[in-house]
ModelCIF file with pLDDT and N, C-alpha, C, O atoms, coordinates in Angstrom:
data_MODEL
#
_entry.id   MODEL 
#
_entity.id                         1 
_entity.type                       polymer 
_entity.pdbx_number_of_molecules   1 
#
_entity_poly.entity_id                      1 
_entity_poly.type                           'polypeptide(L)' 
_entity_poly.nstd_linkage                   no 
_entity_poly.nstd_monomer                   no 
_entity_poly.pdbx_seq_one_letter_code       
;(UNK)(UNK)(UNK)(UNK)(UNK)(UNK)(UNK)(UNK)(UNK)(UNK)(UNK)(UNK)(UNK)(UNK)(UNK)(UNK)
(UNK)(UNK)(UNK)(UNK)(UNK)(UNK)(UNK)(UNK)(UNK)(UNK)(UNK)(UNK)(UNK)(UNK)(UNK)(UNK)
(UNK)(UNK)(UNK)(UNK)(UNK)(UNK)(UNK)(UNK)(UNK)(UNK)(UNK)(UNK)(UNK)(UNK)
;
_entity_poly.pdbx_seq_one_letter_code_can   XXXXXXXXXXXXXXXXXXXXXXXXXXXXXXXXXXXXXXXXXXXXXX 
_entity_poly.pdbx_strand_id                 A 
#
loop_
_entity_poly_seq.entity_id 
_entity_poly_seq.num 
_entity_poly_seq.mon_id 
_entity_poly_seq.hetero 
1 1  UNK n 
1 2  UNK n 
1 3  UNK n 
1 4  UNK n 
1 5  UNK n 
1 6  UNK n 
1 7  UNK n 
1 8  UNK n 
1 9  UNK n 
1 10 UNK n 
1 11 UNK n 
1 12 UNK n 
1 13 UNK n 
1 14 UNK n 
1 15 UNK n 
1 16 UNK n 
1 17 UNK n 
1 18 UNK n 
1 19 UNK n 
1 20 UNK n 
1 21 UNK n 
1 22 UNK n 
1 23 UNK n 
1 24 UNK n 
1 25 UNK n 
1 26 UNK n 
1 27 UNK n 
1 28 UNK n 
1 29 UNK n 
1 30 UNK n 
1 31 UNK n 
1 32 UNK n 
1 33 UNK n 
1 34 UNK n 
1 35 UNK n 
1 36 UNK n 
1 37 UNK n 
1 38 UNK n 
1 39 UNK n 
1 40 UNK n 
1 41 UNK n 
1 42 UNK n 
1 43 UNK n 
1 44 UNK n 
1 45 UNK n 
1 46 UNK n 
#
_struct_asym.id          A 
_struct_asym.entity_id   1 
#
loop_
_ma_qa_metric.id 
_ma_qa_metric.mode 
_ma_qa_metric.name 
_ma_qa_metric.software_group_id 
_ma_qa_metric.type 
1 global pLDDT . pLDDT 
2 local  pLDDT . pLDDT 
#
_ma_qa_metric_global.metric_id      1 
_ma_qa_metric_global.metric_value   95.50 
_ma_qa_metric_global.model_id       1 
_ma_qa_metric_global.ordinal_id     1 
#
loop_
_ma_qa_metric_local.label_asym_id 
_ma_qa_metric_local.label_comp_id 
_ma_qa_metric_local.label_seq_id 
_ma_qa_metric_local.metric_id 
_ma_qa_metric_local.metric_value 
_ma_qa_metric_local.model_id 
_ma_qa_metric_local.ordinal_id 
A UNK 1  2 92.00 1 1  
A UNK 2  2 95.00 1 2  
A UNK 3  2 95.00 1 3  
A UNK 4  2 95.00 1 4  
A UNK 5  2 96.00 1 5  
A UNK 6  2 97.00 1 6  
A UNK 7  2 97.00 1 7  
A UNK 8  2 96.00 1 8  
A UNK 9  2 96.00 1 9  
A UNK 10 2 93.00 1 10 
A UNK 11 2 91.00 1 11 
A UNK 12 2 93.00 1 12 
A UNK 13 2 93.00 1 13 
A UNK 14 2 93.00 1 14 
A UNK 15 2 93.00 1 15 
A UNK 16 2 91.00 1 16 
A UNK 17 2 89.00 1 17 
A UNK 18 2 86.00 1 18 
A UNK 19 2 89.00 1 19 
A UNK 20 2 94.00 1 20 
A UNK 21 2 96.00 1 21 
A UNK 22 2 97.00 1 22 
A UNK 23 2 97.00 1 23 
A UNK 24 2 96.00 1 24 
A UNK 25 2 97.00 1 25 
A UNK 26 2 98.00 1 26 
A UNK 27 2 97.00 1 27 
A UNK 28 2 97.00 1 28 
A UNK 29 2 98.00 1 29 
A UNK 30 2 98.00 1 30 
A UNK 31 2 97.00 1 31 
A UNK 32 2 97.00 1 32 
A UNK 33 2 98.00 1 33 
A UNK 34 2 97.00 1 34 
A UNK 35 2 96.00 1 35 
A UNK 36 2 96.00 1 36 
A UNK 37 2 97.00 1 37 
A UNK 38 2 97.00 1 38 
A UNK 39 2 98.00 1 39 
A UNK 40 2 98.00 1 40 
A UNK 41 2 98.00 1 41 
A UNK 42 2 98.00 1 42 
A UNK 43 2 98.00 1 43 
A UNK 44 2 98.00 1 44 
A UNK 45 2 98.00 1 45 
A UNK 46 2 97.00 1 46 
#
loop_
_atom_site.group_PDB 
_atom_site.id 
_atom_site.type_symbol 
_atom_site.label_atom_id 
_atom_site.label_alt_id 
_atom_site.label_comp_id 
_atom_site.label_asym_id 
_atom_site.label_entity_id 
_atom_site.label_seq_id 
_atom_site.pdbx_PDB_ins_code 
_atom_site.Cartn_x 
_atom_site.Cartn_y 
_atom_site.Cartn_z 
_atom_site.occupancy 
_atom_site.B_iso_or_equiv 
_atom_site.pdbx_formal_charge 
_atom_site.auth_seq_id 
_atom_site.auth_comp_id 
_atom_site.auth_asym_id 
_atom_site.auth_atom_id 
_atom_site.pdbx_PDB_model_num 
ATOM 1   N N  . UNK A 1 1  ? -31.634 -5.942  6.576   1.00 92.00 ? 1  UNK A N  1 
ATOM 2   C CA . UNK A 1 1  ? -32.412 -6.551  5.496   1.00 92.00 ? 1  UNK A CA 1 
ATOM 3   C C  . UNK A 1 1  ? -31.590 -6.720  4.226   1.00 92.00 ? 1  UNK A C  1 
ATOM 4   O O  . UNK A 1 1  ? -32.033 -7.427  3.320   1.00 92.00 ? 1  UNK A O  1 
ATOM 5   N N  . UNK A 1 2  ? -30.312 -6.053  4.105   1.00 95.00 ? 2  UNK A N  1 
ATOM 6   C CA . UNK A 1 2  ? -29.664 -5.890  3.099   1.00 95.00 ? 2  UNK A CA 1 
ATOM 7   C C  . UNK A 1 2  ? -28.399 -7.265  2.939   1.00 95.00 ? 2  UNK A C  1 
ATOM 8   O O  . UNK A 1 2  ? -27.642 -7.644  2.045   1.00 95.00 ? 2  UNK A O  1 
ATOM 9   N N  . UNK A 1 3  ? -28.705 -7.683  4.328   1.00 95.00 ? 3  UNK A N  1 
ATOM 10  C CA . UNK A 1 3  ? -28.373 -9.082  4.055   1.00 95.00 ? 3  UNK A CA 1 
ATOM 11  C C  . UNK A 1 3  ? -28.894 -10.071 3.668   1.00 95.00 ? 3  UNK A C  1 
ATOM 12  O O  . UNK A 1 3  ? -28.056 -10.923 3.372   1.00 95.00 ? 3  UNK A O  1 
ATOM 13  N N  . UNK A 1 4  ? -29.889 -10.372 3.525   1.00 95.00 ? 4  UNK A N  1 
ATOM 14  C CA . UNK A 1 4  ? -30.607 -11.015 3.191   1.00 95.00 ? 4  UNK A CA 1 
ATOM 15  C C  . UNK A 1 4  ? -31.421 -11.243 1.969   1.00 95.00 ? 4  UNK A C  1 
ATOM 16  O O  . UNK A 1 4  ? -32.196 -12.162 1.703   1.00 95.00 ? 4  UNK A O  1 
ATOM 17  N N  . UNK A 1 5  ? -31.058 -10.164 1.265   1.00 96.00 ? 5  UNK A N  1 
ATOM 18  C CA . UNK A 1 5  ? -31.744 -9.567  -0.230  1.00 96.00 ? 5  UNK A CA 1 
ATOM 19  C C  . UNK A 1 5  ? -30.809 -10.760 -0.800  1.00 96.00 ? 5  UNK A C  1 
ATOM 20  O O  . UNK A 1 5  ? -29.741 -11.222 -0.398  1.00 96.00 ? 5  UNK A O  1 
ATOM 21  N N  . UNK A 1 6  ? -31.706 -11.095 -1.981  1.00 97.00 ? 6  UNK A N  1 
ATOM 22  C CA . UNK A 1 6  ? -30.729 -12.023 -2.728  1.00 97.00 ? 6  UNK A CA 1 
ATOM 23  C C  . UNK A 1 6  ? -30.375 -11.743 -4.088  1.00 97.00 ? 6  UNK A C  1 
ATOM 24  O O  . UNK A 1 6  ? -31.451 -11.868 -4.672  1.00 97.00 ? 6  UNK A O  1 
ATOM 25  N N  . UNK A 1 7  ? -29.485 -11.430 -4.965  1.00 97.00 ? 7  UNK A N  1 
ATOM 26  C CA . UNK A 1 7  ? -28.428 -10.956 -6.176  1.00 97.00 ? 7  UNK A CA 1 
ATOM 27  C C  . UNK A 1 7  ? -28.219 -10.944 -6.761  1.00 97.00 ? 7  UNK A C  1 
ATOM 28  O O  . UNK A 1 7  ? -28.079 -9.772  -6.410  1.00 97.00 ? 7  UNK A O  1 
ATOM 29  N N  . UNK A 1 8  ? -27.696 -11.064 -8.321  1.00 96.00 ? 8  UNK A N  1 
ATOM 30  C CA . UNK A 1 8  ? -26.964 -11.786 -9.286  1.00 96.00 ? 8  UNK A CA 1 
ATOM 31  C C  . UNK A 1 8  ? -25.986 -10.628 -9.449  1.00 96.00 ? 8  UNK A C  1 
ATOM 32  O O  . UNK A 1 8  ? -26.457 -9.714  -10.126 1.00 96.00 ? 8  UNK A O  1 
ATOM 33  N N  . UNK A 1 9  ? -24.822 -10.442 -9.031  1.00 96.00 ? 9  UNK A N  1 
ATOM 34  C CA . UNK A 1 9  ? -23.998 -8.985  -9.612  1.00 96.00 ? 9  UNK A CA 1 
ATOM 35  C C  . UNK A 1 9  ? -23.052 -9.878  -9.802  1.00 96.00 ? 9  UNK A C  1 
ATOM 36  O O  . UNK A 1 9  ? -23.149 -11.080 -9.554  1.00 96.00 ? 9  UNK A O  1 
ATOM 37  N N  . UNK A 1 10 ? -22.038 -9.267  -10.284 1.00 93.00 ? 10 UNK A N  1 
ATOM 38  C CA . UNK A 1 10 ? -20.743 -9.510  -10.835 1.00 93.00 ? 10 UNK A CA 1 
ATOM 39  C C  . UNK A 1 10 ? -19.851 -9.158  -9.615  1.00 93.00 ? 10 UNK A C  1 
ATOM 40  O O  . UNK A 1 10 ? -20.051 -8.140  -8.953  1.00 93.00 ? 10 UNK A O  1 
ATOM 41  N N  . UNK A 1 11 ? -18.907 -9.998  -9.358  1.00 91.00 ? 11 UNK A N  1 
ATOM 42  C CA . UNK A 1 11 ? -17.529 -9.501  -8.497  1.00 91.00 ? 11 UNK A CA 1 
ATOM 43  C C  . UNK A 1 11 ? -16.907 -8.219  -8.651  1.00 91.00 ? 11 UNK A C  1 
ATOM 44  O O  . UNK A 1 11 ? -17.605 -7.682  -9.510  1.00 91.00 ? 11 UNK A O  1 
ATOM 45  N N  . UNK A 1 12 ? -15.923 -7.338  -8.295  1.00 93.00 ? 12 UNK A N  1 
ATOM 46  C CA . UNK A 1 12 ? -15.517 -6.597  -8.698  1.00 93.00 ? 12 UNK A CA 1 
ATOM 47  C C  . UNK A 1 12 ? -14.300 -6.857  -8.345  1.00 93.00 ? 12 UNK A C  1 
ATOM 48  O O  . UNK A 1 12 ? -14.008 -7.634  -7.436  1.00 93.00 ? 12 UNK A O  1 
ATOM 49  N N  . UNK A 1 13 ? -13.104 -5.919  -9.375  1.00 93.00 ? 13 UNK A N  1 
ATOM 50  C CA . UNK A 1 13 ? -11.609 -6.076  -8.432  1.00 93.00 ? 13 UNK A CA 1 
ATOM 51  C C  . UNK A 1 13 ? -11.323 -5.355  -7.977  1.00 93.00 ? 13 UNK A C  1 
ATOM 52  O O  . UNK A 1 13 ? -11.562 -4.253  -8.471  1.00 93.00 ? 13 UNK A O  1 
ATOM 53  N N  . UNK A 1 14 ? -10.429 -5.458  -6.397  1.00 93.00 ? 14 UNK A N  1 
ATOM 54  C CA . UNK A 1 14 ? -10.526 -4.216  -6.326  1.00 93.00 ? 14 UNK A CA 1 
ATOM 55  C C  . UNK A 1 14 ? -9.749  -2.659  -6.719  1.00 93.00 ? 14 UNK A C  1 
ATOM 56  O O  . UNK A 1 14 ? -8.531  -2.841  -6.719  1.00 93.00 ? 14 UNK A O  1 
ATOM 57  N N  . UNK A 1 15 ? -10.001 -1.622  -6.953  1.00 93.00 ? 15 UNK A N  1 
ATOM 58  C CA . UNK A 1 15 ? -9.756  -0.469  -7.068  1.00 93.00 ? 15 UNK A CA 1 
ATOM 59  C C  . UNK A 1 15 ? -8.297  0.289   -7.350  1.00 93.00 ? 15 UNK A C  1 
ATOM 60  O O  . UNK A 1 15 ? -7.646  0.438   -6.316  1.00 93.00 ? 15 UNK A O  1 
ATOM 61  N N  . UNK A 1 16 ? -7.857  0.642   -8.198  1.00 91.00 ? 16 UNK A N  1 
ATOM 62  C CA . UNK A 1 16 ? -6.637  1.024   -8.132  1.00 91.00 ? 16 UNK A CA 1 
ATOM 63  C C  . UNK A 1 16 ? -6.681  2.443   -7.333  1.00 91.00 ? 16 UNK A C  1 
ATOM 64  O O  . UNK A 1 16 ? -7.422  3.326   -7.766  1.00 91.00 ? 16 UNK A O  1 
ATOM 65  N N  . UNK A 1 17 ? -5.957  2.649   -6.264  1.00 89.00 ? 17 UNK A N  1 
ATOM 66  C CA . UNK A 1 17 ? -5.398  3.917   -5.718  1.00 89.00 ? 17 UNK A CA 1 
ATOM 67  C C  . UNK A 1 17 ? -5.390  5.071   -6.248  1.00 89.00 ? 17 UNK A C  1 
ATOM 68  O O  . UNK A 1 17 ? -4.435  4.821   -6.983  1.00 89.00 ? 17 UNK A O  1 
ATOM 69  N N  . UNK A 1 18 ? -5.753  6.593   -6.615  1.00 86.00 ? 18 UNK A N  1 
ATOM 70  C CA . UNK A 1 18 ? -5.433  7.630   -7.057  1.00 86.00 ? 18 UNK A CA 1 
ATOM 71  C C  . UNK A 1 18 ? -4.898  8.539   -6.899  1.00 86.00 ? 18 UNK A C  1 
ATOM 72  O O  . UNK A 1 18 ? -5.307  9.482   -6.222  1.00 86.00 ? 18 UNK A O  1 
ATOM 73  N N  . UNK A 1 19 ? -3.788  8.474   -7.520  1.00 89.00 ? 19 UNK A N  1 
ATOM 74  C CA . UNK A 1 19 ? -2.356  9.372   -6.623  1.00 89.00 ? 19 UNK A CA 1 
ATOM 75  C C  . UNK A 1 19 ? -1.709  10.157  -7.900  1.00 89.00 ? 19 UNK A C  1 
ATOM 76  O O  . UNK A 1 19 ? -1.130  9.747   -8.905  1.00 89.00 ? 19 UNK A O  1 
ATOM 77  N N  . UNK A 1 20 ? -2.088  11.593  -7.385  1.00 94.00 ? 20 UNK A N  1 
ATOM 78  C CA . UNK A 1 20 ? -1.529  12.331  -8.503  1.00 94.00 ? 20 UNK A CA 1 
ATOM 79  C C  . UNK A 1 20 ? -0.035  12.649  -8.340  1.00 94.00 ? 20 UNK A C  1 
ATOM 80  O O  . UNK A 1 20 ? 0.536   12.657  -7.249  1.00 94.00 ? 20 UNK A O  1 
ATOM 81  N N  . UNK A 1 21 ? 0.737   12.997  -9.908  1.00 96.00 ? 21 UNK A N  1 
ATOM 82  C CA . UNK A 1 21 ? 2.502   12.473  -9.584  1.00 96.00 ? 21 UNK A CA 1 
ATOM 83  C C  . UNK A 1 21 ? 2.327   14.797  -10.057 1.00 96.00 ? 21 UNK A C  1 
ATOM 84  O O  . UNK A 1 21 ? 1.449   15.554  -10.470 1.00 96.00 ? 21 UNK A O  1 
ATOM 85  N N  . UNK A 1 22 ? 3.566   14.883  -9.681  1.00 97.00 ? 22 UNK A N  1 
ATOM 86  C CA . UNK A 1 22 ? 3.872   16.517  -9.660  1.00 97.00 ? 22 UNK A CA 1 
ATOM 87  C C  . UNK A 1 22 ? 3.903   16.941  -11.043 1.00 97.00 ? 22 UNK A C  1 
ATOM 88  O O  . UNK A 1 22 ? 4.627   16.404  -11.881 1.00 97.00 ? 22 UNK A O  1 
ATOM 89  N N  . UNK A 1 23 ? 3.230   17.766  -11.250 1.00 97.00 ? 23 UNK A N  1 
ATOM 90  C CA . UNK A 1 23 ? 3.181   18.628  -12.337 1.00 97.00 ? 23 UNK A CA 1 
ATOM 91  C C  . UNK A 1 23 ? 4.460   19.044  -12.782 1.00 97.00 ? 23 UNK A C  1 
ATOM 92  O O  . UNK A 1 23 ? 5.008   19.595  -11.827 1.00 97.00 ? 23 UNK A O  1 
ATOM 93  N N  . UNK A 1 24 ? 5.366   19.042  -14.010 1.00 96.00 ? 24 UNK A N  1 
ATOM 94  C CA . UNK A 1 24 ? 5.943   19.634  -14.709 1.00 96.00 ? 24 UNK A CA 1 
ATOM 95  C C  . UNK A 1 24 ? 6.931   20.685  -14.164 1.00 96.00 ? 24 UNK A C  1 
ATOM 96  O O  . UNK A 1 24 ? 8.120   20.690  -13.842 1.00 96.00 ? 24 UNK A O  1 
ATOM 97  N N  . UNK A 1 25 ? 5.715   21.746  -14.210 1.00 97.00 ? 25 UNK A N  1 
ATOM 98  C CA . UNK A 1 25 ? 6.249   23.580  -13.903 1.00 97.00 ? 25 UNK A CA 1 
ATOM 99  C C  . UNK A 1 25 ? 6.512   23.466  -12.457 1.00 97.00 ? 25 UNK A C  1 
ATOM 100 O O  . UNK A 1 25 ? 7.563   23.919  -12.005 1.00 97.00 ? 25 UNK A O  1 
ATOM 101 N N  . UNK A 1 26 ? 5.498   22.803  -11.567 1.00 98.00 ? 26 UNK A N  1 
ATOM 102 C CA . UNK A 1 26 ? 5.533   22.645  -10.323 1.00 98.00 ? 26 UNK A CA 1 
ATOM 103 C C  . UNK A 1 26 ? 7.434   22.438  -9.508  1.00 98.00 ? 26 UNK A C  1 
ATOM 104 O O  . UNK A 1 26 ? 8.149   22.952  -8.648  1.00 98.00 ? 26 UNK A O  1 
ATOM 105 N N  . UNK A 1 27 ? 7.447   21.294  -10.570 1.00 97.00 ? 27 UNK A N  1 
ATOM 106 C CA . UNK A 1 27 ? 8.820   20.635  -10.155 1.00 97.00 ? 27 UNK A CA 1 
ATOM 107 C C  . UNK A 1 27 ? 10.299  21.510  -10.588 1.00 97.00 ? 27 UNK A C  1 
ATOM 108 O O  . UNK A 1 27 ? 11.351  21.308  -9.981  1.00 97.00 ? 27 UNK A O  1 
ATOM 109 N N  . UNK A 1 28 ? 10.180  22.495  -11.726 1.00 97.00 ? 28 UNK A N  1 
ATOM 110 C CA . UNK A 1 28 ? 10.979  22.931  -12.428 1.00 97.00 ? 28 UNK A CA 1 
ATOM 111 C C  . UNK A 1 28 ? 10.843  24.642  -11.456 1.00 97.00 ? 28 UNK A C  1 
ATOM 112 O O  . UNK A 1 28 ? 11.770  25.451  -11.500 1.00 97.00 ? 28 UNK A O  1 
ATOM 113 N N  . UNK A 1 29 ? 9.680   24.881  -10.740 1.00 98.00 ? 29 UNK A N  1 
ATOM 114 C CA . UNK A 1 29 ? 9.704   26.175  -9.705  1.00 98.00 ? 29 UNK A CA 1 
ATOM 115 C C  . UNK A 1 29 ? 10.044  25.479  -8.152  1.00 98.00 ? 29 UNK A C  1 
ATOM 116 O O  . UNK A 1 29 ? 9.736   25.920  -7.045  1.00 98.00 ? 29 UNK A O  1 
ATOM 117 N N  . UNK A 1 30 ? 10.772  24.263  -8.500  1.00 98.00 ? 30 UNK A N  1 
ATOM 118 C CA . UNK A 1 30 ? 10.906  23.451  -6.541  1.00 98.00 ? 30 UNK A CA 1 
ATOM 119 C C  . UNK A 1 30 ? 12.396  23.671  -6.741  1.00 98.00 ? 30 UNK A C  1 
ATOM 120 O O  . UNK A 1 30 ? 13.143  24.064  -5.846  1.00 98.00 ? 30 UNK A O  1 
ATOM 121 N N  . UNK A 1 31 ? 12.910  23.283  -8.439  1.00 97.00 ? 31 UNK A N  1 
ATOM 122 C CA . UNK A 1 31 ? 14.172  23.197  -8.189  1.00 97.00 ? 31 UNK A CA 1 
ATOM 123 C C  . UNK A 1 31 ? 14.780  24.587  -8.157  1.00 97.00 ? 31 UNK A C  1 
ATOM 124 O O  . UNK A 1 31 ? 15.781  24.787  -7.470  1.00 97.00 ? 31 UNK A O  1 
ATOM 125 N N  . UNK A 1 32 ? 14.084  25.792  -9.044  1.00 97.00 ? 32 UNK A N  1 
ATOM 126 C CA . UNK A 1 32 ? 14.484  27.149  -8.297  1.00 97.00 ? 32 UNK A CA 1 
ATOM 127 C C  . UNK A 1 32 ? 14.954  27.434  -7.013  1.00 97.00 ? 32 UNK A C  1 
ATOM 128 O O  . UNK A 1 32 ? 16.043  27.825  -6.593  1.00 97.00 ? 32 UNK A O  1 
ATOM 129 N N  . UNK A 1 33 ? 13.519  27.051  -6.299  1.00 98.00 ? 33 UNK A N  1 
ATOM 130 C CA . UNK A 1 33 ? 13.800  27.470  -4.772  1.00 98.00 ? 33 UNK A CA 1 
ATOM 131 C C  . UNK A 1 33 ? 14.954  27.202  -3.972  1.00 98.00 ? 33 UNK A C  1 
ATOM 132 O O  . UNK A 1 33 ? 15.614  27.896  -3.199  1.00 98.00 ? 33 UNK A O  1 
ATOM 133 N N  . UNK A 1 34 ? 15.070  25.286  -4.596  1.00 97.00 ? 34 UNK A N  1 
ATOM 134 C CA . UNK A 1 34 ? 15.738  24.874  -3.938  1.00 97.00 ? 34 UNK A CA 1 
ATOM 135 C C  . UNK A 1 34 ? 17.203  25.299  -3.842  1.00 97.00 ? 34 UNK A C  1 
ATOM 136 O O  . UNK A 1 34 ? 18.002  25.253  -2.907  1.00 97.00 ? 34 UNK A O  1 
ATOM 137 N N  . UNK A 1 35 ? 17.325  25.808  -5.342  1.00 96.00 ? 35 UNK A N  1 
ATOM 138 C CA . UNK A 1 35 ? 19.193  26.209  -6.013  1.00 96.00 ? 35 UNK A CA 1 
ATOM 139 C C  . UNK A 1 35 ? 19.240  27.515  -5.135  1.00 96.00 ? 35 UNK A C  1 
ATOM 140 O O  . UNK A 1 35 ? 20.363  27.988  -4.961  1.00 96.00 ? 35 UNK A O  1 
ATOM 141 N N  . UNK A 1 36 ? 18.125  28.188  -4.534  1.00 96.00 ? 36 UNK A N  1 
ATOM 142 C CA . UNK A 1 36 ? 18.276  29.598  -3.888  1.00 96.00 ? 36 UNK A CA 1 
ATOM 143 C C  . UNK A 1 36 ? 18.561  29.561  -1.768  1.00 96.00 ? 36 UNK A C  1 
ATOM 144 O O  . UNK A 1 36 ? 18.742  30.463  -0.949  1.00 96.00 ? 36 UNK A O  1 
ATOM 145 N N  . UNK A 1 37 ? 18.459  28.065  -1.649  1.00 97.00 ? 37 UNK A N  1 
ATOM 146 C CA . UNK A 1 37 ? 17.643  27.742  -0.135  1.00 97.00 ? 37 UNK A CA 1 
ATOM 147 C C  . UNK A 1 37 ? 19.508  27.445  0.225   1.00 97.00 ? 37 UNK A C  1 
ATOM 148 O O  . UNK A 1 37 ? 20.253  26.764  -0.479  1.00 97.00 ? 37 UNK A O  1 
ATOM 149 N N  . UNK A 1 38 ? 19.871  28.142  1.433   1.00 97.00 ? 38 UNK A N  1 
ATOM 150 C CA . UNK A 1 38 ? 21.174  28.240  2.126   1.00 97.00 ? 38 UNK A CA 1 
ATOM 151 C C  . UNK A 1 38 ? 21.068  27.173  3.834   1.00 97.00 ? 38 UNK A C  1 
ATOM 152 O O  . UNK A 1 38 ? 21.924  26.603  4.511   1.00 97.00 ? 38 UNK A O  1 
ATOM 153 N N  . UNK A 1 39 ? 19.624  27.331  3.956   1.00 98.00 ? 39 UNK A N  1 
ATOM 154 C CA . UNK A 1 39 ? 19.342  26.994  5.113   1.00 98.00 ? 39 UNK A CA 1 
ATOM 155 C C  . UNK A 1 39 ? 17.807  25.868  4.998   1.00 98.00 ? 39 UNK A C  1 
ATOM 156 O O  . UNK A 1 39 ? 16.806  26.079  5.682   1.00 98.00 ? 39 UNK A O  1 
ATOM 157 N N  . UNK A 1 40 ? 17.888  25.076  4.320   1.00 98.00 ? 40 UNK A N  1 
ATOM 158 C CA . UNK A 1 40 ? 16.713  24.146  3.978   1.00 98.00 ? 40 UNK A CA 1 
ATOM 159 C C  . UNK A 1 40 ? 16.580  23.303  5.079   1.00 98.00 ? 40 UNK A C  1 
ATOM 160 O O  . UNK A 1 40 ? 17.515  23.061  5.841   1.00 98.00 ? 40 UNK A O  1 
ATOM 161 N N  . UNK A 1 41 ? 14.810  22.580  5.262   1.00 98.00 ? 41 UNK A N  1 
ATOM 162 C CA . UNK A 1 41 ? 14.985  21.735  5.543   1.00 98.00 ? 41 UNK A CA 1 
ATOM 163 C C  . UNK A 1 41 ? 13.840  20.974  5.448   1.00 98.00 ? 41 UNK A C  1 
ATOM 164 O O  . UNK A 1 41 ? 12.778  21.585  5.559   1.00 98.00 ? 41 UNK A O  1 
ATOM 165 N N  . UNK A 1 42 ? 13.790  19.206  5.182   1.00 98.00 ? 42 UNK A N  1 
ATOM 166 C CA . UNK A 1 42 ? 13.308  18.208  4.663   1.00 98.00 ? 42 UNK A CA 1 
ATOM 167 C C  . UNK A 1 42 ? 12.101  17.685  5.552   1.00 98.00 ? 42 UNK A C  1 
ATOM 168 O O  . UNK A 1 42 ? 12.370  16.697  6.237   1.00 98.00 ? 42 UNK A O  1 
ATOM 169 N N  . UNK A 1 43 ? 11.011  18.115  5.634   1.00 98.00 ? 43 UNK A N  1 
ATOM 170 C CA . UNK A 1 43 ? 10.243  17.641  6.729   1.00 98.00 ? 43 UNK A CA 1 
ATOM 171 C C  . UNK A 1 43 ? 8.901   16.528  6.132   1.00 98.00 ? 43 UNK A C  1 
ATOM 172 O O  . UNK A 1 43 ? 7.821   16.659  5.556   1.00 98.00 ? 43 UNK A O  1 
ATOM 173 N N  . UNK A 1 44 ? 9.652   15.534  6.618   1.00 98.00 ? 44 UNK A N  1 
ATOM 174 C CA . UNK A 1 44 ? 8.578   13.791  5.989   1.00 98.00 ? 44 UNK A CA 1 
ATOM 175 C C  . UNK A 1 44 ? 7.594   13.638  6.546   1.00 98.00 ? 44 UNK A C  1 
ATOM 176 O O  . UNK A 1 44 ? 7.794   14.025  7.698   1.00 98.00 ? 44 UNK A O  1 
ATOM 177 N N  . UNK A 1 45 ? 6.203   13.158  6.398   1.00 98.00 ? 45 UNK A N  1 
ATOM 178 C CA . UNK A 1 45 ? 5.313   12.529  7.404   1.00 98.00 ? 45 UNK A CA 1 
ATOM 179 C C  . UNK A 1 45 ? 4.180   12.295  7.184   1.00 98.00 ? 45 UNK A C  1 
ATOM 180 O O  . UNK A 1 45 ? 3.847   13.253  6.487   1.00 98.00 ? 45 UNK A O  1 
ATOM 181 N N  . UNK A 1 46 ? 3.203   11.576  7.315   1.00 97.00 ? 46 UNK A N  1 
ATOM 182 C CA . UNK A 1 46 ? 2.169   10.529  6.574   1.00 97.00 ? 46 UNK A CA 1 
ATOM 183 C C  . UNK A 1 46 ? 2.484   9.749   6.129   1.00 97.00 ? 46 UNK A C  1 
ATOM 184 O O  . UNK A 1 46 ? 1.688   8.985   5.584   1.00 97.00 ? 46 UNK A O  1 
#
C-alpha cells in the first residue's frame, strides 16, 4: 500500500559514510608498541 500512497517530500542526497579516523593518544601508544615489537606482524582484511 506504501506504493501507492501519494507524496510531496523532497529528494534527498545521498548520505555521507561515518568513519571514525584514530585518536591522537591511541596512535602515539601504537607507535610505542611498535618501537618495542622484534617479531611483528601486519594482518589486513575487510
Amino acid at each position: 500500500d506504501a506504493m501507492h500512497q501519494e507524496a510531496r517530500v523532497p529528494d534527498l542526497p545521498p548520505p555521507t559514510p561515518v568513519h571514525p579516523a584514530p585518536a591522537a593518544p591511541d596512535m602515539e601508544q601504537l607507535r610505542t608498541l611498535c618501537a618495542a615489537a622484534r617479531r611483528p606482524l601486519l594482518l589486513l582484511g575487510g
